[in-house]
Protein backbone atom coordinates (compact mmCIF):
# COMPACT_ATOMS: atom_id res chain seq x y z
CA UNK A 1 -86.08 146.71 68.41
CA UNK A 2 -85.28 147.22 71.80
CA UNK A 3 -86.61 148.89 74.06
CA UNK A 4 -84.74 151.21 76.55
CA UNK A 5 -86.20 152.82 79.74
CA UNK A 6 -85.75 156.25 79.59
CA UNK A 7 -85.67 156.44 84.16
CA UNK A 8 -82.84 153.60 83.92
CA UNK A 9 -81.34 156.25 81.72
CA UNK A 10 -81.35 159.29 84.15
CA UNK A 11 -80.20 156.94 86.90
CA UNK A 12 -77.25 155.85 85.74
CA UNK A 13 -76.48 159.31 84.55
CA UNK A 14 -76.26 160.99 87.82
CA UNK A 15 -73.78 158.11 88.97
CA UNK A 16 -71.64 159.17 86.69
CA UNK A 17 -71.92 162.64 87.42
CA UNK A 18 -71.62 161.78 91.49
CA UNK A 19 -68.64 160.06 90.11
CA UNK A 20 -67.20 162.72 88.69
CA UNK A 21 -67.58 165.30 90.98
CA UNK A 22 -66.41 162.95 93.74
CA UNK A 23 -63.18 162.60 91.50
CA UNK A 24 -62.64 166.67 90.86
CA UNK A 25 -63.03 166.48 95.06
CA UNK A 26 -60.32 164.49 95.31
CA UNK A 27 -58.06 166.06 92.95
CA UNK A 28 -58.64 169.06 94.76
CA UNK A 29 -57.65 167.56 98.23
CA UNK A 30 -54.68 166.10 96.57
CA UNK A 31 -53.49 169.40 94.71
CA UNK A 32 -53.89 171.50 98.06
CA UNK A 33 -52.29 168.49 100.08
CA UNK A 34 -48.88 168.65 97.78
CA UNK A 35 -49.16 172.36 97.76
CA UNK A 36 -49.41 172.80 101.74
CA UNK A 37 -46.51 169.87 101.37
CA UNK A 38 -44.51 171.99 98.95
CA UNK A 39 -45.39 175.13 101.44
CA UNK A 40 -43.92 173.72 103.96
CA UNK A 41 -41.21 172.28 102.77
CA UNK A 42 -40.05 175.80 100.89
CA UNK A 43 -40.55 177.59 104.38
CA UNK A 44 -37.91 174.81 105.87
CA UNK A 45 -35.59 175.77 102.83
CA UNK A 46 -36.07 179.01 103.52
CA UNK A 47 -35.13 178.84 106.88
CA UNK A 48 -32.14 176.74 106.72
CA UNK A 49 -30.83 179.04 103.86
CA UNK A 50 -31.33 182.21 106.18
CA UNK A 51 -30.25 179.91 109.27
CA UNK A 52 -26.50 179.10 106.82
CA UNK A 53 -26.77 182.36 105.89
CA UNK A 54 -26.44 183.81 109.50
CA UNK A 55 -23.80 181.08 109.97
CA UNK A 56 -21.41 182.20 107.09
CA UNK A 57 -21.52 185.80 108.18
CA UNK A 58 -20.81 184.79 111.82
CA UNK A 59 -17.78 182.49 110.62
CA UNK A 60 -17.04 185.53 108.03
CA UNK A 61 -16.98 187.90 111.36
CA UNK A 62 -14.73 185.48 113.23
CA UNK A 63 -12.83 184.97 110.30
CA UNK A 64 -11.95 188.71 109.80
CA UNK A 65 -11.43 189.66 113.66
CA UNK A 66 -8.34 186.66 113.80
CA UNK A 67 -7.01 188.31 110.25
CA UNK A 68 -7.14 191.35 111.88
CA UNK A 69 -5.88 190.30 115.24
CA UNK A 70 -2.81 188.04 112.87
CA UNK A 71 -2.04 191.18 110.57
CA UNK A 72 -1.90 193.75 113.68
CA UNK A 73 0.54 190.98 115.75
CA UNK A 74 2.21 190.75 112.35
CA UNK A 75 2.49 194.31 111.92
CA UNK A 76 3.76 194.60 115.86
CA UNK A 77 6.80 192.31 115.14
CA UNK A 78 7.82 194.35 111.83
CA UNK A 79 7.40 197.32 113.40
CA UNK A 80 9.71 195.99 116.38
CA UNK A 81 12.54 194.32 113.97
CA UNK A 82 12.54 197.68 112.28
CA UNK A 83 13.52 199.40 115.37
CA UNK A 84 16.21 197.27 115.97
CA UNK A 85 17.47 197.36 112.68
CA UNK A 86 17.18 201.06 112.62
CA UNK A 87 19.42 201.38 115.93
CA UNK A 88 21.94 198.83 115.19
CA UNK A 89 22.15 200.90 111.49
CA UNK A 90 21.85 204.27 113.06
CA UNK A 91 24.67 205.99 111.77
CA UNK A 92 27.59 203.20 112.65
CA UNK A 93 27.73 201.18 109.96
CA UNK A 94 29.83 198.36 111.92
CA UNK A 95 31.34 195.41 110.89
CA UNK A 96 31.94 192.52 113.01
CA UNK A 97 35.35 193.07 113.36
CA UNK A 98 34.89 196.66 114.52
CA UNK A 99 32.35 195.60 117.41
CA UNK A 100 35.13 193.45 118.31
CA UNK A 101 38.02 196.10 118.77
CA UNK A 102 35.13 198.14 120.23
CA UNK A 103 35.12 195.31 122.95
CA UNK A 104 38.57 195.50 123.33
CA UNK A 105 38.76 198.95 124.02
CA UNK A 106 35.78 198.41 126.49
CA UNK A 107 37.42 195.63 128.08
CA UNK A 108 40.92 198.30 128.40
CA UNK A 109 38.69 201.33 129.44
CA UNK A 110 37.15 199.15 132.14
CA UNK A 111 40.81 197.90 133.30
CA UNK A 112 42.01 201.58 133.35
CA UNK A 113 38.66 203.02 135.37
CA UNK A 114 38.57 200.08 138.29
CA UNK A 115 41.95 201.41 139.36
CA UNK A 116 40.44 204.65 139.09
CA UNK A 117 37.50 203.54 141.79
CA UNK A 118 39.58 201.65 143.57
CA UNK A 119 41.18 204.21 144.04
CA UNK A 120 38.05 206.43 144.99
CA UNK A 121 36.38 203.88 146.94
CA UNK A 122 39.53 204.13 149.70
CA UNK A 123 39.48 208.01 149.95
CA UNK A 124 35.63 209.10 149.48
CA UNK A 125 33.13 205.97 150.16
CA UNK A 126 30.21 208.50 149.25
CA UNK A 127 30.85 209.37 145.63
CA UNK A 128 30.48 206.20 143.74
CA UNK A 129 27.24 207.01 142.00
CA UNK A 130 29.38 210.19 140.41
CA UNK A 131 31.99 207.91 139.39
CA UNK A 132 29.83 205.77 137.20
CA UNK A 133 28.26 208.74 135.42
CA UNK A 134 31.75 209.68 134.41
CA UNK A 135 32.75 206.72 133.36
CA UNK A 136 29.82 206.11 131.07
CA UNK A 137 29.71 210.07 129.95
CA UNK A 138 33.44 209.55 128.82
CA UNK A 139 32.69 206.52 127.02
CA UNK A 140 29.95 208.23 124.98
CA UNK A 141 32.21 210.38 124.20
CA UNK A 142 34.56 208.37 122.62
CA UNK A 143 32.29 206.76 120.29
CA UNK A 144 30.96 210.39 119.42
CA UNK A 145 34.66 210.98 118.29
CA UNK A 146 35.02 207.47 116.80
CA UNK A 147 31.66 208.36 114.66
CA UNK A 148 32.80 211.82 113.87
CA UNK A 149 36.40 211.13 112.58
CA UNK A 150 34.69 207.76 110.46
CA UNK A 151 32.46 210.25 108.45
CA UNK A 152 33.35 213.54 108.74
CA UNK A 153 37.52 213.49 108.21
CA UNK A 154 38.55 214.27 105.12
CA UNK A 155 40.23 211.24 103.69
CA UNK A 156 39.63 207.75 104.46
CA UNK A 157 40.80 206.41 107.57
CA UNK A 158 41.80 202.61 108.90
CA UNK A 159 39.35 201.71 112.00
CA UNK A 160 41.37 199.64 113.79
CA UNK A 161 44.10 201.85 113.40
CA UNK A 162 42.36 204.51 114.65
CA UNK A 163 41.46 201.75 118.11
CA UNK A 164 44.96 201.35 118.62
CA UNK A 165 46.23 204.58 118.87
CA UNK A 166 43.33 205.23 121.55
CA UNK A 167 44.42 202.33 123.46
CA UNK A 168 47.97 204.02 122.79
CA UNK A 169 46.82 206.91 123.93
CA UNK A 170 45.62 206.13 127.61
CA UNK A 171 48.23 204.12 128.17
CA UNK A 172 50.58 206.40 127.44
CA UNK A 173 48.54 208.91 129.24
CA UNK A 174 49.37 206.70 132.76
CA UNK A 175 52.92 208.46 132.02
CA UNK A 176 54.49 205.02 132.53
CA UNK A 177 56.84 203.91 130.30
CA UNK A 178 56.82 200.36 131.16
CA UNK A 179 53.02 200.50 130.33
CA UNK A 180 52.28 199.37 126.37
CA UNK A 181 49.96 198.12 124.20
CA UNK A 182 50.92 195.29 122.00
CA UNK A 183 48.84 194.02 118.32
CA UNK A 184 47.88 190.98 117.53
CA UNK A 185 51.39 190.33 115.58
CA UNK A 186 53.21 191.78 118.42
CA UNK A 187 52.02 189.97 120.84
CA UNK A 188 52.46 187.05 119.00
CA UNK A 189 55.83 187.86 118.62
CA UNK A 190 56.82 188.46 122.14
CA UNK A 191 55.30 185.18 123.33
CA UNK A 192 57.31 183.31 120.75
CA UNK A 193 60.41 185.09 122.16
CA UNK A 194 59.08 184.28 125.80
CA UNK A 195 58.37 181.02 125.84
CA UNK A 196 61.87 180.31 124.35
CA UNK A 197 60.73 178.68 121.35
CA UNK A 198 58.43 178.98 117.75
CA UNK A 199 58.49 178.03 114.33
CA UNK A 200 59.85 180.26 111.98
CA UNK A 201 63.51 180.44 110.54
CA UNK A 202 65.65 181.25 114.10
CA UNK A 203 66.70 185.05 112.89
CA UNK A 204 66.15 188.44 114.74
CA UNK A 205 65.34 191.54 112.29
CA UNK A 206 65.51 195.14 113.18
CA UNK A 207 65.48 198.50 111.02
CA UNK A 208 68.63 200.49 110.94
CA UNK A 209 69.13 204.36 110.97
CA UNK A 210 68.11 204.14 107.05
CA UNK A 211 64.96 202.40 107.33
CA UNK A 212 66.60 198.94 105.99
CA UNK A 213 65.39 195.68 107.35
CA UNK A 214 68.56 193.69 108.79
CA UNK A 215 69.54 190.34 109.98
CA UNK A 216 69.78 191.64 113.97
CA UNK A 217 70.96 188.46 115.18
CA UNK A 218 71.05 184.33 114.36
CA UNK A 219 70.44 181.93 116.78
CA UNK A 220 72.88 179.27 116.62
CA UNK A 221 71.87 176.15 115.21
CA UNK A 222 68.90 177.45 113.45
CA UNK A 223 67.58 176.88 109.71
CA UNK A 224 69.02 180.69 109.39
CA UNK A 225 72.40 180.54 110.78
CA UNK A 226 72.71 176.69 108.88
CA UNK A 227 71.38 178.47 105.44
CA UNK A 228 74.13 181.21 105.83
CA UNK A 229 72.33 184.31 106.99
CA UNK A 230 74.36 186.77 109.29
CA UNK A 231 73.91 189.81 111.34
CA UNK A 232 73.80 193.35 109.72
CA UNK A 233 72.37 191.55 106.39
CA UNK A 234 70.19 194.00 104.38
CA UNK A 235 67.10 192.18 103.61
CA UNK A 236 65.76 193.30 100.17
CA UNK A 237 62.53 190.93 99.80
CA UNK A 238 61.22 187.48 101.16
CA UNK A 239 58.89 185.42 98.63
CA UNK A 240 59.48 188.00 96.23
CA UNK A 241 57.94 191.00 97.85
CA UNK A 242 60.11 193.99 98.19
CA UNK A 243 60.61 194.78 102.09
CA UNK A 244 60.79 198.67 101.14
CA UNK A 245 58.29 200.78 103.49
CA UNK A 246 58.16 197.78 105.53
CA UNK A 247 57.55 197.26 109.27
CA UNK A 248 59.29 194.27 110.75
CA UNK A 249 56.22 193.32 111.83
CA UNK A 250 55.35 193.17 108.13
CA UNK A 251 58.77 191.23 107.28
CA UNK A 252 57.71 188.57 109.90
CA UNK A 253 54.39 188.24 108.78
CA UNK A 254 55.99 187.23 104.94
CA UNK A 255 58.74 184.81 106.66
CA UNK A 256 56.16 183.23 108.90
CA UNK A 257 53.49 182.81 105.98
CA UNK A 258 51.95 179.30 106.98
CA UNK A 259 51.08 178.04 103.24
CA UNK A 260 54.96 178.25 102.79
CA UNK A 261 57.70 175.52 103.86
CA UNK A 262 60.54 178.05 103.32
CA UNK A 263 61.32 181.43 103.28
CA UNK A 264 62.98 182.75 100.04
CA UNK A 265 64.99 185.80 101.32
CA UNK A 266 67.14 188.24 99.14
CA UNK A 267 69.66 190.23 101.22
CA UNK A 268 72.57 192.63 100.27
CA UNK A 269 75.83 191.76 102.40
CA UNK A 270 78.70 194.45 101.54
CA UNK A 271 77.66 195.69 97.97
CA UNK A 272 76.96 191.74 96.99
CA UNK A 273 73.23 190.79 96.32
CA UNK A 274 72.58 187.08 97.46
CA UNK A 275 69.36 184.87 97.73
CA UNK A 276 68.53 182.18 100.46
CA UNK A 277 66.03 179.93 100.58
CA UNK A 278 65.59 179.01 104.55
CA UNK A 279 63.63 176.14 105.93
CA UNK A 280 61.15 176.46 108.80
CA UNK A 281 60.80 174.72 111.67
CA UNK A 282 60.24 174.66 114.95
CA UNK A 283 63.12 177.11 116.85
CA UNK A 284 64.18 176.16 120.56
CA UNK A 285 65.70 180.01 121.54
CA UNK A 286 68.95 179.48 123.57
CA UNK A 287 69.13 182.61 125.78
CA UNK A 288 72.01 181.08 127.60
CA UNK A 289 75.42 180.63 126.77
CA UNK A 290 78.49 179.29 128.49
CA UNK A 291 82.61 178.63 128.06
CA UNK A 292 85.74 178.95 130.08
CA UNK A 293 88.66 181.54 130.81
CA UNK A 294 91.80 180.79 132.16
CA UNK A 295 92.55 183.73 133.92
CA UNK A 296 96.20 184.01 135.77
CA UNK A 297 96.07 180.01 136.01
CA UNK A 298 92.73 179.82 137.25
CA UNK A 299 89.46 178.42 135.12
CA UNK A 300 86.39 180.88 135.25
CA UNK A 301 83.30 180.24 134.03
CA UNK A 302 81.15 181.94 131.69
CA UNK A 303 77.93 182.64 131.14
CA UNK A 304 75.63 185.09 128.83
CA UNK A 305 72.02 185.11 129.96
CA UNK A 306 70.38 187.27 126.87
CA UNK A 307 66.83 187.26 128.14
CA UNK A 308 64.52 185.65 131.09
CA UNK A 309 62.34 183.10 129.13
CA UNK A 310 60.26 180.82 130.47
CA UNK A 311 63.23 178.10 129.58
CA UNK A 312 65.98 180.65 130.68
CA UNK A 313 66.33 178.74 134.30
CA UNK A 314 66.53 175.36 132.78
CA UNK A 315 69.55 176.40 130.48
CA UNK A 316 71.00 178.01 133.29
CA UNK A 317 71.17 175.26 135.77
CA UNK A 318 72.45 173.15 132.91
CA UNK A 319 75.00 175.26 132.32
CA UNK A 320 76.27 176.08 135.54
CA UNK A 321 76.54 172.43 136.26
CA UNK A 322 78.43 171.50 133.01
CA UNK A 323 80.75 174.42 134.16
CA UNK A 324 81.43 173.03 137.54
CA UNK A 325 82.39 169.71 136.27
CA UNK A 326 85.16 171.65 134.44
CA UNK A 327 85.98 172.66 138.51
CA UNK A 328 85.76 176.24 138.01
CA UNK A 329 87.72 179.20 140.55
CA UNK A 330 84.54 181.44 139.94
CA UNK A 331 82.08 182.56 137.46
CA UNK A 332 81.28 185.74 135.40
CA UNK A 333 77.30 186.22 134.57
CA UNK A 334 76.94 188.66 132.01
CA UNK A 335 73.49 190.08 131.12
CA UNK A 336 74.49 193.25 129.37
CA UNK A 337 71.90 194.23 126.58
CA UNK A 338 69.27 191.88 128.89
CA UNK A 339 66.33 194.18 129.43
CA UNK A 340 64.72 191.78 131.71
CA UNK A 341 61.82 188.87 131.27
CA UNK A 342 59.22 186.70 133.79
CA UNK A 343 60.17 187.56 137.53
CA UNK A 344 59.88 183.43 138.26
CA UNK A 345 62.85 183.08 135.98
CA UNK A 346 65.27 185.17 137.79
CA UNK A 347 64.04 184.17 141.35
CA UNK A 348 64.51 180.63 140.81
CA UNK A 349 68.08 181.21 139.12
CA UNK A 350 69.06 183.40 142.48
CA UNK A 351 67.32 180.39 144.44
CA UNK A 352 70.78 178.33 143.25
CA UNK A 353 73.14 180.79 145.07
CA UNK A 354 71.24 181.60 148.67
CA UNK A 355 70.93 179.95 151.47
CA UNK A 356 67.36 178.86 152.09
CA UNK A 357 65.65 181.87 154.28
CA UNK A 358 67.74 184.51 152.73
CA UNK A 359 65.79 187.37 151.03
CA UNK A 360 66.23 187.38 147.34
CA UNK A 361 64.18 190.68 146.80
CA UNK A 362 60.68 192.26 148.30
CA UNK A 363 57.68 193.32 146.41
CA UNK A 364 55.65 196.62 147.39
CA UNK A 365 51.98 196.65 146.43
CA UNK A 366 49.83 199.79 147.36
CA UNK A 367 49.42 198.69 150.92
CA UNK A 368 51.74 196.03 151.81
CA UNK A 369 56.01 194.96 151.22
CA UNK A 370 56.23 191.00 151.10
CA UNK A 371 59.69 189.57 151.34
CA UNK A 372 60.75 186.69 149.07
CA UNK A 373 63.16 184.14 150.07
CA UNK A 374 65.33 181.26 148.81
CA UNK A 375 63.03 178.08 149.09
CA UNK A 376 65.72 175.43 148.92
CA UNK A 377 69.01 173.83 151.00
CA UNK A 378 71.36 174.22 147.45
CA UNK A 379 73.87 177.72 147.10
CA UNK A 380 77.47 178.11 145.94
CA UNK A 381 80.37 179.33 147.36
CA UNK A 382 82.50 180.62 144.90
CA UNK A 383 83.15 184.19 143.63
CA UNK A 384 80.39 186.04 141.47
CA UNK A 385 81.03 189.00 139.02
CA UNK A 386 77.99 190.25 137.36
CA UNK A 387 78.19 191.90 134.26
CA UNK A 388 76.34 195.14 133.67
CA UNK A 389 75.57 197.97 131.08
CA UNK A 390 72.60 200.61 130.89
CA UNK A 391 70.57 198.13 128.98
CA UNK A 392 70.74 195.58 131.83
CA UNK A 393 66.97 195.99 132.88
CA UNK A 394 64.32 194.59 135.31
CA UNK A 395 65.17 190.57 136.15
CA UNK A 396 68.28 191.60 135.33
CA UNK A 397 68.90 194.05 137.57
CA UNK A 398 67.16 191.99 140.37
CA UNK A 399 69.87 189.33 139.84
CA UNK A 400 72.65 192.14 139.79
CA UNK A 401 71.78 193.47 142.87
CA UNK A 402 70.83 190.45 144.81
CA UNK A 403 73.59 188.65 144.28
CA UNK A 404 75.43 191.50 144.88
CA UNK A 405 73.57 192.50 148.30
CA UNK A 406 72.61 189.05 149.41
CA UNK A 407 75.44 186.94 148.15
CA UNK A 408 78.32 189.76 148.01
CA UNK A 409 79.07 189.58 144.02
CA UNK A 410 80.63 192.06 142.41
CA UNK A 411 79.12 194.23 139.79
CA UNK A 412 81.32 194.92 136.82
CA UNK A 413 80.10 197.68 134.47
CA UNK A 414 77.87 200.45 134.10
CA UNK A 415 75.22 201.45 135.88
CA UNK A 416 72.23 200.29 134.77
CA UNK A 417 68.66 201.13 133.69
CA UNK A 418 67.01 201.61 136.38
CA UNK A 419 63.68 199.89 136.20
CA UNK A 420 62.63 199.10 139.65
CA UNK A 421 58.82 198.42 138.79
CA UNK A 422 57.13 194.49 138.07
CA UNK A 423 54.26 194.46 135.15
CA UNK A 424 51.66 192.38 134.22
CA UNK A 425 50.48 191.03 131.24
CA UNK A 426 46.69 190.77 129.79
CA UNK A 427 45.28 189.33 126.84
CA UNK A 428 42.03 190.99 124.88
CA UNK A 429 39.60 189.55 123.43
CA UNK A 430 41.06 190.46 120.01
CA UNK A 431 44.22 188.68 120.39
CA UNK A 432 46.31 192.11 121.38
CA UNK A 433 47.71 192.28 125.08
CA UNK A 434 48.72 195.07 127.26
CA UNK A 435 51.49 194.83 129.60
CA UNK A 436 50.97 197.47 132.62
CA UNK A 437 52.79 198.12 135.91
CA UNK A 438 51.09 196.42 139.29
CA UNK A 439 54.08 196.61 142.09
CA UNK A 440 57.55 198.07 142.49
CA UNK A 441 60.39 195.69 143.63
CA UNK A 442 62.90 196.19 146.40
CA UNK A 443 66.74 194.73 146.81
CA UNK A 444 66.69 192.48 149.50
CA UNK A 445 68.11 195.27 151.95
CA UNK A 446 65.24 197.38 151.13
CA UNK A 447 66.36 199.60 148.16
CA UNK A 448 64.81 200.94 145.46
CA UNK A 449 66.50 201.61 142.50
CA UNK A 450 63.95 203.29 139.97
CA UNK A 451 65.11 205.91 137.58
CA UNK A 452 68.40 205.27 139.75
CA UNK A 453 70.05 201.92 138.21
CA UNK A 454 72.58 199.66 140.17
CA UNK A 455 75.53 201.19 140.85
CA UNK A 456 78.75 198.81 140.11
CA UNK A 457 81.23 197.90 142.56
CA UNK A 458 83.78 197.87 139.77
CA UNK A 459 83.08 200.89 137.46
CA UNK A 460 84.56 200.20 133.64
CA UNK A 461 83.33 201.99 130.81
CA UNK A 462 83.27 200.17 127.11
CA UNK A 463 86.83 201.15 125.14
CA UNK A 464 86.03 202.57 121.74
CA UNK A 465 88.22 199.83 120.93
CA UNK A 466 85.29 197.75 121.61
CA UNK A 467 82.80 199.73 119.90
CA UNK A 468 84.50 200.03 117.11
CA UNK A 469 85.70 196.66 116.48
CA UNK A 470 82.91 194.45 118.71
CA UNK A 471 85.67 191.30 119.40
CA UNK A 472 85.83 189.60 122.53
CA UNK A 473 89.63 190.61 122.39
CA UNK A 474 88.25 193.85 122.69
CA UNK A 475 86.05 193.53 125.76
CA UNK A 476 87.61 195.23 128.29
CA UNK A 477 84.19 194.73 130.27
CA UNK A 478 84.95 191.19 130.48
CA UNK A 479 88.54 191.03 131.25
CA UNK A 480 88.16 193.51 134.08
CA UNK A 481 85.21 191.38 135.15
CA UNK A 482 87.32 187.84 135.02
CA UNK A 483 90.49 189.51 136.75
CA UNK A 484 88.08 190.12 139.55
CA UNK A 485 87.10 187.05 140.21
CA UNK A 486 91.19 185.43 139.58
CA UNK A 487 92.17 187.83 142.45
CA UNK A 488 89.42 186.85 144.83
């Protein structure tokens, strides 16, 4: 049996103990080290959640003053393209077109007022801050008026035709009568005839006393006059429309229609309904004419000058020179029924007769007379008779009288119209024109003849004859007129 020693016992006992408690000691250290560790690191958390905390709010802040600061600039601009939408709605209700005719007008009222300040400017220096508040008072007025009759009258009304009798109406209140206002159409229409040529179907229409559209004239050698159409024809309808109610300007508009080649016109000639269909193309308007007379065994030219185009001159010159190769005694211009045309027309046609320095006629502004002479070494020395009625008008009483005071023609006739004024022409915006008076002309020995006409040396008044049965036998206008000139 062995023996065991009780001390040995004891001794290694309280190792083990010293052990042990050594051991709890160090997994006491340990547990407080990793909970200081944890301590820590849950007050850095902490920290860094409150510090990302304090950083979303201030980037929520920011984030909410620029919203703010975007919605109220936002806001600004919708607020400001109301406003303009409200004032451009505010009770006009435009269209584009109307804003248009309301420039034209504008453009006309303007035209019409500057003469008006001129005018001011030379008799009262001191009142031109007066003259503006008038001018814009009275245009305020007439859009108040515009507005007004647009939605108050009582039935519907047409806008721009409402704009053109204004513009009618201040023109017309210049009391001139040489002072108009053409449309669109119109003045379409009178360049055509100006400029001496256009495309359409070479025809003149007119309304007679019974509101019928006629055939007025042909112009020779045009798709009309080849076709068959002749003067006092009754047109009934063109492309199938009926002309009844019709303004010519209407008719023309149908003839003229650009997706068409040709013009299908029904017309009524003496009781007999007959259809034509009438090319178009493009029309070169001869507004001179020529032949010879033999008049007690002398040839006398002829020639009919029906308007002053810009082409007139050219056709002139060629026909006076085709007459003189025939070796005419004299010539006979006749521009009855000519109510006149461009002033550079006329002058250069009297240019052929005068010797160079002679007056052909004088123009009278408001402050000054200028005196116009013939330009070139060429004139004639044969007798002139001029031809005259009380349509003769304008050019063509400046060629009456200036041949007859400057050249010492006779006039054959009537005495004529009596326009001794020179107009202008303008050109709107819109495509319309107005034609208004800027000078007065004089004869070349100073006389005016406004209101007054020129008198004829040779005084013959139309036969009934003649009226009744229009023949050139008949013209005892013309005879009178060629004996004249085969007794000079």
């Amino acid at each position: 049996m062995k023996h065991v020693n009780k001390n040995e016992n004891n001794e290694n006992n309280d190792e083990v103990k010293k052990s042990n408690a050594k051991e709890k000691e160090n997994q006491k250290q340990h547990k407080k080290l990793t909970e200081e560790k944890q301590g820590v690191n849950k007050k850095t958390n902490i920290e860094e959640e409150k510090k990302n905390q304090k950083n979303v709010i201030n980037n929520s802040y920011f984030t909410k003053e620029e919203d703010q600061i975007n919605k109220e600039d936002s806001n600004k601009k919708v607020r400001k393209t109301n406003k303009v939408n409200d004032f451009l709605n505010k009770k006009t209700d435009f269209k584009v077109y109307e804003l248009i005719l309301f420039a034209v007008l504008i453009a006309i009222v303007s035209i019409f007022l500057t003469v008006v300040v001129y005018h001011d400017i030379t008799t009262n220096d001191g009142d031109l801050s007066s003259t503006g508040s008038k001018k814009g008072s009275n245009l305020s007025e007439f859009e108040e008026v515009y507005e007004l009759i647009n939605d108050s009258y009582y039935k519907a009304v047409d806008k721009s035709t409402l704009i053109d009798g204004a513009i009618n109406g201040m023109l017309e209140s210049l009391d001139d009568p040489h002072t108009s206002y053409f449309n669109k159409s119109e003045t379409e229409n009178f360049n055509e005839l100006m400029n001496g040529s256009y495309e359409g179907i070479g025809a003149e229409i007119s309304l007679d006393q019974e509101g019928n559209i006629i055939v007025f004239s042909v112009f020779k050698d045009s798709p009309a006059y080849e076709a068959g159409l002749k003067f006092n024809d009754i047109i009934t309808e063109v492309n199938g429309k009926s002309t009844k109610g019709m303004t010519t300007t209407e008719v023309v508009a149908l003839i003229k229609d650009e997706n068409r080649k040709t013009a299908t016109i029904k017309i009524i000639r003496d009781g007999t309904e007959m259809t034509f269909e009438v090319e178009k193309r493009v029309v070169v308007i001869d507004s001179v004419e020529s032949k010879t007379y033999t008049q007690d065994g002398k040839k006398i030219g002829y020639v009919l000058v029906n308007n002053f185009a810009n082409n007139t001159y050219d056709q002139f010159r060629e026909n006076i020179e085709e007459l003189e190769k025939e070796n005419i005694k004299g010539l006979v211009i006749d521009v009855r029924g000519n109510s006149g045309g461009y002033l550079h027309s006329v002058t250069d046609m009297l240019d052929m007769f005068l010797p160079k320095g002679t007056v052909i006629y004088q123009i009278a502004d408001r402050k000054t007379t200028y005196k116009y002479t013939s330009t070139t070494n060429e004139s004639r020395n044969y007798p002139v008779a001029v031809l005259v009625n009380e349509s003769s008008a304008s050019a063509s009483e400046i060629l009456a009288i200036s041949l007859k005071e400057a050249y010492g023609a006779d006039v054959v006739g009537t005495s004529t119209y009596g326009k001794g004024t020179v107009q202008t022409t303008k050109t709107l915006s819109s495509g319309a024109m107005i034609k208004y008076t800027i000078q007065k002309w004089l004869s070349p020995d100073g006389n005016w003849i406004n209101d007054v006409g020129v008198t004829p040396t040779v005084e013959v008044q139309l036969s009934s004859d003649y009226i009744n049965n229009p023949t050139e036998e008949n013209d005892n206008q013309l005879e009178k007129a060629l004996d004249v000139i085969a007794n000079k």
